[in-house]
Each structure stands twice: as C-alpha cells, then as structure tokens.
Protein backbone atom coordinates (compact mmCIF):
# COMPACT_ATOMS: atom_id res chain seq x y z
CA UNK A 1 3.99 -8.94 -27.34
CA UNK A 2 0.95 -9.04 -28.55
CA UNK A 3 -2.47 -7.77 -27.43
CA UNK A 4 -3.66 -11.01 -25.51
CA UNK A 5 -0.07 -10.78 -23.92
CA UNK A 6 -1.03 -7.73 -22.80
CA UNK A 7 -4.15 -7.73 -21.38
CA UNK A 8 -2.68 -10.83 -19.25
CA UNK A 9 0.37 -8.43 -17.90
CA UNK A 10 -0.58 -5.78 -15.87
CA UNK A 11 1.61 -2.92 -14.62
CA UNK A 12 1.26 -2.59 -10.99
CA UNK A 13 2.61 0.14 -8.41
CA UNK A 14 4.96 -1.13 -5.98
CA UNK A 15 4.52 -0.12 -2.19
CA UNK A 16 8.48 0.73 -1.85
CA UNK A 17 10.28 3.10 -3.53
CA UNK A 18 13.44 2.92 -5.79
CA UNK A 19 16.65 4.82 -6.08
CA UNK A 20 16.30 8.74 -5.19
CA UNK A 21 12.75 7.69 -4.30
CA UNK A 22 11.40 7.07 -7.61
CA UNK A 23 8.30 4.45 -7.59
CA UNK A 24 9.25 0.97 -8.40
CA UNK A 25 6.64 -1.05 -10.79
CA UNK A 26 6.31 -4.23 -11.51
CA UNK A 27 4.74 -6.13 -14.60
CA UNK A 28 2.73 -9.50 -14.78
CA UNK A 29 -0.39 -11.31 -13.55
CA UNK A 30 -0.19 -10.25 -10.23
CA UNK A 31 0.28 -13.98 -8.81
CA UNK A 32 4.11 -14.09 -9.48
CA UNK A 33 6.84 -13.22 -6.57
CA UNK A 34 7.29 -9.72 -6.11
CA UNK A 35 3.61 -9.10 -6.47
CA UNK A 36 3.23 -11.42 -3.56
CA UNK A 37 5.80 -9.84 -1.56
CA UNK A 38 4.37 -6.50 -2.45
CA UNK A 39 0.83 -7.27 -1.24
CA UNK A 40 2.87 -8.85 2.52
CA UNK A 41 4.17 -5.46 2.40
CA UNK A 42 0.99 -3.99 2.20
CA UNK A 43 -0.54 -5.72 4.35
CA UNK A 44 2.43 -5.06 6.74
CA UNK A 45 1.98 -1.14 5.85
CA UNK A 46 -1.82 -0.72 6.88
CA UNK A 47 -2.06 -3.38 9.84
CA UNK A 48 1.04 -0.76 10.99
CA UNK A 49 -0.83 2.77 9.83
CA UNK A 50 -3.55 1.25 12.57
CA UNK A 51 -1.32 0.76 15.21
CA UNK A 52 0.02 4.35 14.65
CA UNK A 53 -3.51 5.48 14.96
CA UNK A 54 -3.90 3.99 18.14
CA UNK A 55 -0.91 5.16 19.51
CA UNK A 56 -1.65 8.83 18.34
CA UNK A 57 -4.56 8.84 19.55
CA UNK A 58 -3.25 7.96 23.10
CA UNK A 59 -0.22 10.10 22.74
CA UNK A 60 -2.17 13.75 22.21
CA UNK A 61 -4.66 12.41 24.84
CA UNK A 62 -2.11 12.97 26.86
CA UNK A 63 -1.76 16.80 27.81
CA UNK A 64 2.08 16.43 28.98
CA UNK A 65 3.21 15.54 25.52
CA UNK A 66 6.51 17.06 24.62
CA UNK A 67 7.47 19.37 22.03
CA UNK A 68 9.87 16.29 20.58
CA UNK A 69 7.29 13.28 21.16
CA UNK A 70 4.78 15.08 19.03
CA UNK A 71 8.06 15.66 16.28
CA UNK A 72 8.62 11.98 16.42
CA UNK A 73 5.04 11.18 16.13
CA UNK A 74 4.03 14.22 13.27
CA UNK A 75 7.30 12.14 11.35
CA UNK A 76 5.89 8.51 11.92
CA UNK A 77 2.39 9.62 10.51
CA UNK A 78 3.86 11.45 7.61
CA UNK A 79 5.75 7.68 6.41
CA UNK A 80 2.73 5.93 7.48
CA UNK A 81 0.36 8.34 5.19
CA UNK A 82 3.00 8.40 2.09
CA UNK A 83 3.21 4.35 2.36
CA UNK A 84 -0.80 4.23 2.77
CA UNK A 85 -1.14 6.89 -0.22
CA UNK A 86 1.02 4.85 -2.42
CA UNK A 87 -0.98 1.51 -1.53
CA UNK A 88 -4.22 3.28 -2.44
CA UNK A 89 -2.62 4.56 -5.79
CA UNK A 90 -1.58 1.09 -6.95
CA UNK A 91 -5.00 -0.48 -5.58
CA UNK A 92 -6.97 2.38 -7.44
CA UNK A 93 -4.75 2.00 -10.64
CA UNK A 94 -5.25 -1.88 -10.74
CA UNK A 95 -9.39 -1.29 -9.66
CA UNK A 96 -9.19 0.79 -13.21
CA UNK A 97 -7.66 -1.65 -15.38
CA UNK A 98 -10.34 -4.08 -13.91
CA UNK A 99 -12.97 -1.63 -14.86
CA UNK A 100 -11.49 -1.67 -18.80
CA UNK A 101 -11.62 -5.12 -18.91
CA UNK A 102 -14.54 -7.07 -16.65
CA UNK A 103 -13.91 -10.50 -18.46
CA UNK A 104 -10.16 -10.12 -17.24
CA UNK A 105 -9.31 -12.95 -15.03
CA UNK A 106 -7.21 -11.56 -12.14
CA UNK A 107 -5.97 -13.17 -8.73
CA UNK A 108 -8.06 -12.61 -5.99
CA UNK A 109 -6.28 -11.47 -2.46
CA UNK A 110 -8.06 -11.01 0.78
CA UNK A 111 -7.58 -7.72 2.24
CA UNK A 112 -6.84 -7.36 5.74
CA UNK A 113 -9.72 -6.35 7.67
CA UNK A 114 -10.23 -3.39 10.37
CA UNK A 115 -10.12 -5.68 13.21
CA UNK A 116 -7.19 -8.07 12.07
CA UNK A 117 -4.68 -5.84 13.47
C-alpha cells in the first residue's frame, strides 16, 4: 500500500467490542458498511445514555428508591458510560488524524443533537 493508500484508509475505533472484550477496529474511508453501521450504533448509544439520564435523574429524586433499583441503575450507567467513553475515543482519535492532515477529504456525518432524543 502505498502512502496515498494510506492517507485515504483510516483506522477507526469501533463502538462494540470483540471476543474477551477486546476493541474491534475497522479500516477504510469511513463511508463503507460497517463504518455506517458503527456510526447507527452510535447514534443508538448516546440518544440511549440521554434517556438513562433522564431516568436517573427521576429515579434518585425519588427518596423510596431501593437498595436493588439503585444496583440496577449504578449497572445501566456504568454500560452507558463505557459505550459513551469508547464513542468519544474513536471520535477523538479520528478528530486527530483530521488535524495531521487538513486537505484530507473525509465523509461528513451529522451528529445527533441534544434535543433529538
């Protein structure tokens, strides 16, 4: 492959994980099929971090919580906040291959906004 090659393919941080929990990766473009899947997911991943919010938010307003609600809910915000972390490594990585490179062409995607959800 050579350098032009290259700079076209970029490796990007998938928002799943792999066998054992090892991070998945993908490389290209960013405008080929898993990289659009990946960004759905995404999507999917912070429109659903928002919802948790809400709910939380509601849940500890409520003084009669119970010792296994707030469990439940401590262990849906942990896998909400390890998806969301790995979304904002793979955004940040790509955001610094950008920076390398300004001339580099790359796919635009609209992010979801704070009151699409």
């Amino acid at each position: 492959m050579n350098s032009e090659e290259q700079e076209a393919h970029a490796v990007r941080l998938l928002p799943w994980a792999g066998q054992d929990g090892k991070p998945c990766y993908v490389l290209g473009d960013g405008s080929g099929y898993v990289s659009r899947m990946a960004d759905g997911i995404e999507s999917v991943q912070l429109g659903m971090s928002g919802d948790l919010l809400g709910h939380a938010a509601a849940l500890l307003a409520d003084r009669k919580i119970t010792w296994v609600e707030l469990h439940f809910l401590a262990s849906r915000l942990s896998e909400s906040l390890r998806e969301v972390r790995r979304v904002a490594e793979s955004r940040g990585s790509r955001l610094g291959a950008a920076e390398h490179d300004p001339d580099r062409v790359r796919p635009q995607h609209g992010e979801p906004g704070i009151g699409s959800r």
